[in-house]
Protein backbone atom coordinates (compact mmCIF):
# COMPACT_ATOMS: atom_id res chain seq x y z
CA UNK A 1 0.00 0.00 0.00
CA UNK A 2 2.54 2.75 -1.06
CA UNK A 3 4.41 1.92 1.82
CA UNK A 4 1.55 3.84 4.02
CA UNK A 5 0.14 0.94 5.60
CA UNK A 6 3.27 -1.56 6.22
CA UNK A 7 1.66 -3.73 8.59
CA UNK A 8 -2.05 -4.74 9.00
CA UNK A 9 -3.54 -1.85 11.60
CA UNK A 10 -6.01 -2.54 14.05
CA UNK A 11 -9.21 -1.08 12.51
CA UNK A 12 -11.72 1.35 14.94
CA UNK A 13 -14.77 2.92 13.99
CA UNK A 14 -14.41 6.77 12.69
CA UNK A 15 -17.58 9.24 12.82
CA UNK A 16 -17.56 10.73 9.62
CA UNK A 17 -20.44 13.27 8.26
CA UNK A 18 -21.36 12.91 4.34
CA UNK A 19 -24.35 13.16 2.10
CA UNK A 20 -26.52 10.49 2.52
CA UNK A 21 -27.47 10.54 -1.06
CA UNK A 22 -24.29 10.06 -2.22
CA UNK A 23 -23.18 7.73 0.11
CA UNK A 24 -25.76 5.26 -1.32
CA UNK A 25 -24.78 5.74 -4.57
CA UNK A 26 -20.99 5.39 -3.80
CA UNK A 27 -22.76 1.72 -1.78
CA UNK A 28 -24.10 0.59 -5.31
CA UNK A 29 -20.82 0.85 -7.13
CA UNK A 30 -18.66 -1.06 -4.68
CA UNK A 31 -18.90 -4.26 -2.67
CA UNK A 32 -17.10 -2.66 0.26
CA UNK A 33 -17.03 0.76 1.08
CA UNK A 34 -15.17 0.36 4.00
CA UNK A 35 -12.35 -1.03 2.17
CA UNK A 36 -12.85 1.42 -0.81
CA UNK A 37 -12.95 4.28 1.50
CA UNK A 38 -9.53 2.85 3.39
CA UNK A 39 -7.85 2.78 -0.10
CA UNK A 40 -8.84 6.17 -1.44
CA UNK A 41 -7.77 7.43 1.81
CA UNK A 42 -4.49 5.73 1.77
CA UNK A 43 -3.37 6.47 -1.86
CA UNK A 44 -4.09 9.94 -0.36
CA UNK A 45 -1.84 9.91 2.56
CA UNK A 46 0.94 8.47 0.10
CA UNK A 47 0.76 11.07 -2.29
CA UNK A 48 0.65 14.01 0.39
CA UNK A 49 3.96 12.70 1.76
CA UNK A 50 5.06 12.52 -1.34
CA UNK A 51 4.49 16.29 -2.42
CA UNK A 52 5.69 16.99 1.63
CA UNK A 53 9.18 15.28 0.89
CA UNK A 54 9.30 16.82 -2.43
CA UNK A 55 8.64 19.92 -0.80
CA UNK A 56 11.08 19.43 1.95
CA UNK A 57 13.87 18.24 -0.39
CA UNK A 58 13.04 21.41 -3.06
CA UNK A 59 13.54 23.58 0.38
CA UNK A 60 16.85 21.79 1.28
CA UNK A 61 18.24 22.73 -1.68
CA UNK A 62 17.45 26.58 -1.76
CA UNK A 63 18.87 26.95 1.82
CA UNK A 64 22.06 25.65 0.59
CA UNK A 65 22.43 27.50 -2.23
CA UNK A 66 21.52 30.58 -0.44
CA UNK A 67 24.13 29.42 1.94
CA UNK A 68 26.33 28.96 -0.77
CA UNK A 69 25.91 32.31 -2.02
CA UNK A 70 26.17 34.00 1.15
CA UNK A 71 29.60 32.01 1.73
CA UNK A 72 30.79 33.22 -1.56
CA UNK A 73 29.52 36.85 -1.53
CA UNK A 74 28.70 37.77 2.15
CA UNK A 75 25.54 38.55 3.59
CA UNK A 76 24.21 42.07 1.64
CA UNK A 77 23.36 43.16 5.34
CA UNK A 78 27.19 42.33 6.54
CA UNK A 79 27.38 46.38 5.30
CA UNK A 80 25.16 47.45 8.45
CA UNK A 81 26.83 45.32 10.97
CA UNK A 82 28.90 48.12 12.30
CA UNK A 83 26.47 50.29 12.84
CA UNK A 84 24.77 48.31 15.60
């Protein structure tokens, strides 16, 4: 499952508030809408922490080439350090 799930969970019951209407219609299409429900959810999860590690490692790299920079050129602030 994406690596999301790597171990069968203990499941509990969740309170959850949607249209009836369309909850019966979702009922008609699948056997199980438990498990469909569990596997939209989880192909969700997966692809947030996807776009959060992308986001992360995007992040990474402009704080090291700002740090880069700053090593190479200075700090355009390092001007008003002696006036402090």
């Amino acid at each position: 499952m994406d690596g999301v799930q790597d171990r069968p969970a203990q499941k509990r019951p969740v309170t959850v508030l949607l249209d009836e209407d369309l909850v019966r219609r979702a009922e008609s299409l699948t056997g199980n809408l438990s498990d469909r429900v569990e596997k939209l959810l989880t192909d969700y999860v997966a692809q947030e922490e996807r776009d959060r590690d992308e986001r992360d490692r995007r992040l990474d790299a402009v704080i090291a080439a700002w740090n880069e920079f700053d090593a190479i050129h200075g700090s355009f602030a390092d001007q008003y350090l002696d006036e402090f």
